[in-house]
Protein backbone atom coordinates (compact mmCIF):
# COMPACT_ATOMS: atom_id res chain seq x y z
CA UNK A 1 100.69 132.66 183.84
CA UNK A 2 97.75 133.59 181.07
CA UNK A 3 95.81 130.52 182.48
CA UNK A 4 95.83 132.31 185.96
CA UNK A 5 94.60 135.62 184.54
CA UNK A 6 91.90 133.61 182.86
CA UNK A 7 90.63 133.17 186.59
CA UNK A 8 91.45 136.66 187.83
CA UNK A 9 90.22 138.83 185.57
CA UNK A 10 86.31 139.81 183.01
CA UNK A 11 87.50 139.76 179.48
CA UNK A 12 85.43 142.25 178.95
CA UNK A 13 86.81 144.13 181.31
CA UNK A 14 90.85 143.47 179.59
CA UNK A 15 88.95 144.71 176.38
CA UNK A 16 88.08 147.75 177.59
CA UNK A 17 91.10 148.51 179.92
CA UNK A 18 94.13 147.09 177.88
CA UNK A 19 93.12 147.47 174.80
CA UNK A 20 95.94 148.14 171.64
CA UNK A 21 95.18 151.66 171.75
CA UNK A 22 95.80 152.05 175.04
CA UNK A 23 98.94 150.49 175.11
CA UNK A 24 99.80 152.93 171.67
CA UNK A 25 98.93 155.98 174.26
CA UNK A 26 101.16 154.71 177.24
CA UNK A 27 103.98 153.85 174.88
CA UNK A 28 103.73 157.39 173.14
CA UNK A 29 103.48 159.71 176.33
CA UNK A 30 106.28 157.07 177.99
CA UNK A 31 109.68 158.64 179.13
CA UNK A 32 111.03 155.41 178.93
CA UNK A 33 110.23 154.74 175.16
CA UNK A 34 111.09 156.20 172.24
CA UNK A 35 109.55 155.86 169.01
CA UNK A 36 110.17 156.61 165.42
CA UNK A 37 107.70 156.82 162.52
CA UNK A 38 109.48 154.79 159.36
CA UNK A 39 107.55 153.83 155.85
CA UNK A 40 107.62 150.29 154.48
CA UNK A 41 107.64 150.04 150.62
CA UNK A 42 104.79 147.85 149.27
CA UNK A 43 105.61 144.04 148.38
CA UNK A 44 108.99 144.99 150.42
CA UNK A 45 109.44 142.55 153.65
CA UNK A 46 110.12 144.26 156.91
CA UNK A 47 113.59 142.97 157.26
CA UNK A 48 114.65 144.18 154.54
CA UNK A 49 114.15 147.85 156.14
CA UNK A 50 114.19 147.31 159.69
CA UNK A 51 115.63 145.09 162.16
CA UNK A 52 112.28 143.16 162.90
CA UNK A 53 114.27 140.97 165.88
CA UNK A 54 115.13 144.28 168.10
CA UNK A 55 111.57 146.25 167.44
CA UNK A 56 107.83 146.52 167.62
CA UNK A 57 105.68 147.83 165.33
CA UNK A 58 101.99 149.83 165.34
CA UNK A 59 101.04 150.10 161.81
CA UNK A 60 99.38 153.30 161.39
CA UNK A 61 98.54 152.86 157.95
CA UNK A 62 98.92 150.44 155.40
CA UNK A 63 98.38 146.47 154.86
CA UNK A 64 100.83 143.78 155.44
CA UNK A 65 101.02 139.99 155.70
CA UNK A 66 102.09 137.61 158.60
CA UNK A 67 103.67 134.28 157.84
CA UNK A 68 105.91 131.97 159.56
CA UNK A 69 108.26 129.35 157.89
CA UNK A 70 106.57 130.46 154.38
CA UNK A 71 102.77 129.59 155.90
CA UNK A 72 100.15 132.34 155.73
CA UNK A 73 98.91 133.53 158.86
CA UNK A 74 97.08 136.49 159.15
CA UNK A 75 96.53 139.68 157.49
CA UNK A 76 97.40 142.80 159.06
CA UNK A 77 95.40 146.26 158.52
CA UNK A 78 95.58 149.43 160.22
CA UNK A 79 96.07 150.19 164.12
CA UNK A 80 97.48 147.30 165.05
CA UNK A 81 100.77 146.19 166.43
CA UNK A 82 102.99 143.72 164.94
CA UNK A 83 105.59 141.63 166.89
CA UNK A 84 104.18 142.47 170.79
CA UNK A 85 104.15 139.21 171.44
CA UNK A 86 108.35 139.12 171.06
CA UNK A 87 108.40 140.92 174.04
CA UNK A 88 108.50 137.67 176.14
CA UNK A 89 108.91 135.02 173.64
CA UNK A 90 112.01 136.36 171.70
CA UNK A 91 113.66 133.96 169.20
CA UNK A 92 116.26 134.62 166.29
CA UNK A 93 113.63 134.86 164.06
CA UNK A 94 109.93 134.31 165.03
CA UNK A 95 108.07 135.71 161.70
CA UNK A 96 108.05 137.78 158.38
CA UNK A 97 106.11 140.45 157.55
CA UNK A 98 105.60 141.78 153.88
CA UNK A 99 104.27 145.27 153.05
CA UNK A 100 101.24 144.46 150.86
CA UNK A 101 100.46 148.32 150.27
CA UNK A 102 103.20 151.20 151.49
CA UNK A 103 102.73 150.85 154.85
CA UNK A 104 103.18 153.35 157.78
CA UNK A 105 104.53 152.41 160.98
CA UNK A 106 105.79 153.32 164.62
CA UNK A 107 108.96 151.67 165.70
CA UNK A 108 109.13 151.12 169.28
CA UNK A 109 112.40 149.57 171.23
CA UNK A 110 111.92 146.11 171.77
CA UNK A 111 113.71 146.11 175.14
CA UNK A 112 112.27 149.65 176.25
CA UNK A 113 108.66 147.95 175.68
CA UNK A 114 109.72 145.33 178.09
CA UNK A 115 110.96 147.36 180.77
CA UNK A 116 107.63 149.72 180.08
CA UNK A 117 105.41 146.71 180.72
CA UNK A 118 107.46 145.41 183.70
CA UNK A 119 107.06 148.91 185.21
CA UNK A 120 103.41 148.83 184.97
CA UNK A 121 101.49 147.18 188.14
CA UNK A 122 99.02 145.18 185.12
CA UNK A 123 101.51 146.10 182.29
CA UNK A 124 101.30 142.08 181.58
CA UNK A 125 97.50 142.34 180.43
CA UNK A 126 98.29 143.90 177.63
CA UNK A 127 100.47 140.79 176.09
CA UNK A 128 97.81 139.11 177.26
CA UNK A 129 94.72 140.60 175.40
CA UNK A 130 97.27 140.19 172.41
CA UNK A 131 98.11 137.01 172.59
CA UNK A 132 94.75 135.64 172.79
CA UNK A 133 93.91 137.76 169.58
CA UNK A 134 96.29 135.90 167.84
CA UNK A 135 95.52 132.65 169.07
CA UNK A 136 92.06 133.48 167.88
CA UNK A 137 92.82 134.09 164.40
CA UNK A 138 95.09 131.22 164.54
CA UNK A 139 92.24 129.00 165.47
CA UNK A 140 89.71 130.57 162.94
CA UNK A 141 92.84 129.81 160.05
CA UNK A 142 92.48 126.24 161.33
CA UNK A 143 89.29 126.01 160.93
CA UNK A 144 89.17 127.77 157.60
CA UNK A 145 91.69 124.99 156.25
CA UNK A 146 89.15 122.43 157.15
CA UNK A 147 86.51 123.60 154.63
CA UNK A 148 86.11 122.93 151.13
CA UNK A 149 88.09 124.67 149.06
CA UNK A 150 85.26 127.28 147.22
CA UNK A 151 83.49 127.74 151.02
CA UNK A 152 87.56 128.55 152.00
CA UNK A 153 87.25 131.15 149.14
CA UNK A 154 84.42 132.96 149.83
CA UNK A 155 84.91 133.19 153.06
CA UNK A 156 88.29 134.67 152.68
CA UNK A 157 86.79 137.25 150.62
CA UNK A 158 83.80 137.90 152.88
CA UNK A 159 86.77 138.59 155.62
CA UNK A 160 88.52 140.83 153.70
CA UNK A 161 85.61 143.08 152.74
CA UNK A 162 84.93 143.27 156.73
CA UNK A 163 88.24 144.49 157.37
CA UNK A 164 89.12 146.48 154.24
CA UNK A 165 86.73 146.28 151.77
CA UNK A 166 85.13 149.64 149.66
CA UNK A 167 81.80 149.48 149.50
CA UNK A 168 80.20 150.81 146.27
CA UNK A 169 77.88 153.81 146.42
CA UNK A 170 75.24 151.69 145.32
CA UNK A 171 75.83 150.11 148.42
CA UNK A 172 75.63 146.57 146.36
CA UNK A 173 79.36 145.24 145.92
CA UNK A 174 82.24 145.47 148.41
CA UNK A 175 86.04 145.81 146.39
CA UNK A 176 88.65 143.78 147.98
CA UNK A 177 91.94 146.15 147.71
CA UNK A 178 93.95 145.43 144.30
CA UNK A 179 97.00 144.24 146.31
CA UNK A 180 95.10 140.63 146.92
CA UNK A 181 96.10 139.25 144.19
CA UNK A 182 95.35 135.50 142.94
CA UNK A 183 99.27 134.19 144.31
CA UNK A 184 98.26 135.95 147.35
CA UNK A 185 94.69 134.57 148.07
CA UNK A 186 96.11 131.04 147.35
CA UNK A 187 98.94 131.53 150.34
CA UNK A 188 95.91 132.97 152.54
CA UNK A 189 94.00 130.12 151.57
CA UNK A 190 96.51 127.45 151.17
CA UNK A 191 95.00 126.81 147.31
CA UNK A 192 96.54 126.90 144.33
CA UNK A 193 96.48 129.49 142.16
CA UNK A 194 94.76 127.21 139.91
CA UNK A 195 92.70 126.78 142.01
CA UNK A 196 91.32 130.03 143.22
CA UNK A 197 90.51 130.81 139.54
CA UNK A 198 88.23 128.22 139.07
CA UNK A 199 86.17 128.77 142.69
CA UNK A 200 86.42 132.29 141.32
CA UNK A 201 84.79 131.62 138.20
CA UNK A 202 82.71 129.60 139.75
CA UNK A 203 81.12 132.08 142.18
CA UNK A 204 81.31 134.58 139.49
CA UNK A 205 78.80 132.23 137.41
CA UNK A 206 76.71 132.29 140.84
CA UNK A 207 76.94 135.94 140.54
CA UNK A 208 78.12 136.41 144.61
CA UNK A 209 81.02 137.80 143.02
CA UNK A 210 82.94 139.87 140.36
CA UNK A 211 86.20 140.45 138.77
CA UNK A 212 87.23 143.63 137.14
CA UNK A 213 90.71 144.75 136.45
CA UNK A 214 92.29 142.17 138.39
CA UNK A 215 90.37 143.06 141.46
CA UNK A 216 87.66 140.78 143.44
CA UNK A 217 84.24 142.47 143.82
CA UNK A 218 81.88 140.56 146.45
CA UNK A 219 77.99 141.35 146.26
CA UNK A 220 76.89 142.43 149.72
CA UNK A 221 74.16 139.77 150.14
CA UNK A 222 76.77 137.00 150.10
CA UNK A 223 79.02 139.11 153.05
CA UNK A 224 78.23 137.49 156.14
């Protein structure tokens, strides 16, 4: 089916017209779906809480991390929804999500999505457009795991200062939020612990980076 949209339709054009905010607006002023605003505890996993196999999520605010059979697989950071693509693929258990700060969410009927979706004449672009944003981080993670392990470092860090790094006002050094933690920057990068320190140290020496209080501190001429 997704190959045939891939003839039928501009990307650019999905983008723009089925984007995730979008679909956030049609599910909110929907008569068909109902939605309820619940808070995730940081370093709590979404199970624990909620019943991740019956709902969808929009985090409103908050970071969390998206693994499958204990592999790392993306990082998730504000405005975005978690679990749309269960909407059509549903399994007993397709992924975990942990709460890596408190995190604030929208919990949307997993079934009442569906019928939303199926009700809509292009309702199906929308799984679409998020779909192939996954498989796109999926094949950037790939690629990631190919490179040596200190280039697989930096540029984890130089992704998290793009999507949620604090820029000094200096305007010189980028801070990485405190919940990356060494344990957790080994599972992103699939490193050891072990070995994250020394690449750390390492580009600390090189002075592209900085460690204070536990918390990664990128110079902005090394941020791609």
């Amino acid at each position: 089916m997704y190959t045939e949209l891939d003839q039928l339709y501009n990307m650019d054009i999905i983008r723009t017209s089925f984007s995730q905010e979008k679909l956030l607006h049609e599910l909110l002023t929907s008569s068909l779906v109902d939605s309820t605003t619940i808070t995730i505890p940081k370093n709590r996993y979404f199970d624990t809480i909620t019943d991740t196999q019956e709902y969808i999520y929009y985090l409103e605010h908050g970071i969390a991390h998206l693994s499958y059979e204990n592999k790392s697989l993306t990082v998730l950071i504000n405005q975005q929804f978690i679990g749309l693509g269960t909407v059509l693929d549903f399994q007993e258990k397709t992924f975990d999500v942990q709460a890596y700060t408190d995190c604030e969410l929208l919990m949307f009927d997993r079934k009442q999505v569906m019928e939303l979706l199926f009700s809509m004449q292009e309702g199906m672009l929308y799984l679409y457009l998020y779909e192939k944003d996954l498989q796109k981080a999926l094949l950037e993670k790939i690629d990631l795991l190919y490179q040596k392990g200190s280039v697989r470092l930096l540029k984890t860090f130089q992704t998290l200062c793009h999507a949620c790094g604090d820029i000094s006002k200096d305007g010189y050094w980028v801070s990485i939020p405190r919940c990356f933690t060494i344990k957790r920057i080994a599972d992103m990068t699939n490193l050891s612990p072990r070995s994250v320190s020394d690449f750390s140290e390492e580009l600390i020496a090189k002075k592209i980076i900085k460690k204070e209080a536990g918390q990664f501190i990128i110079h902005t001429k090394d941020i791609e």
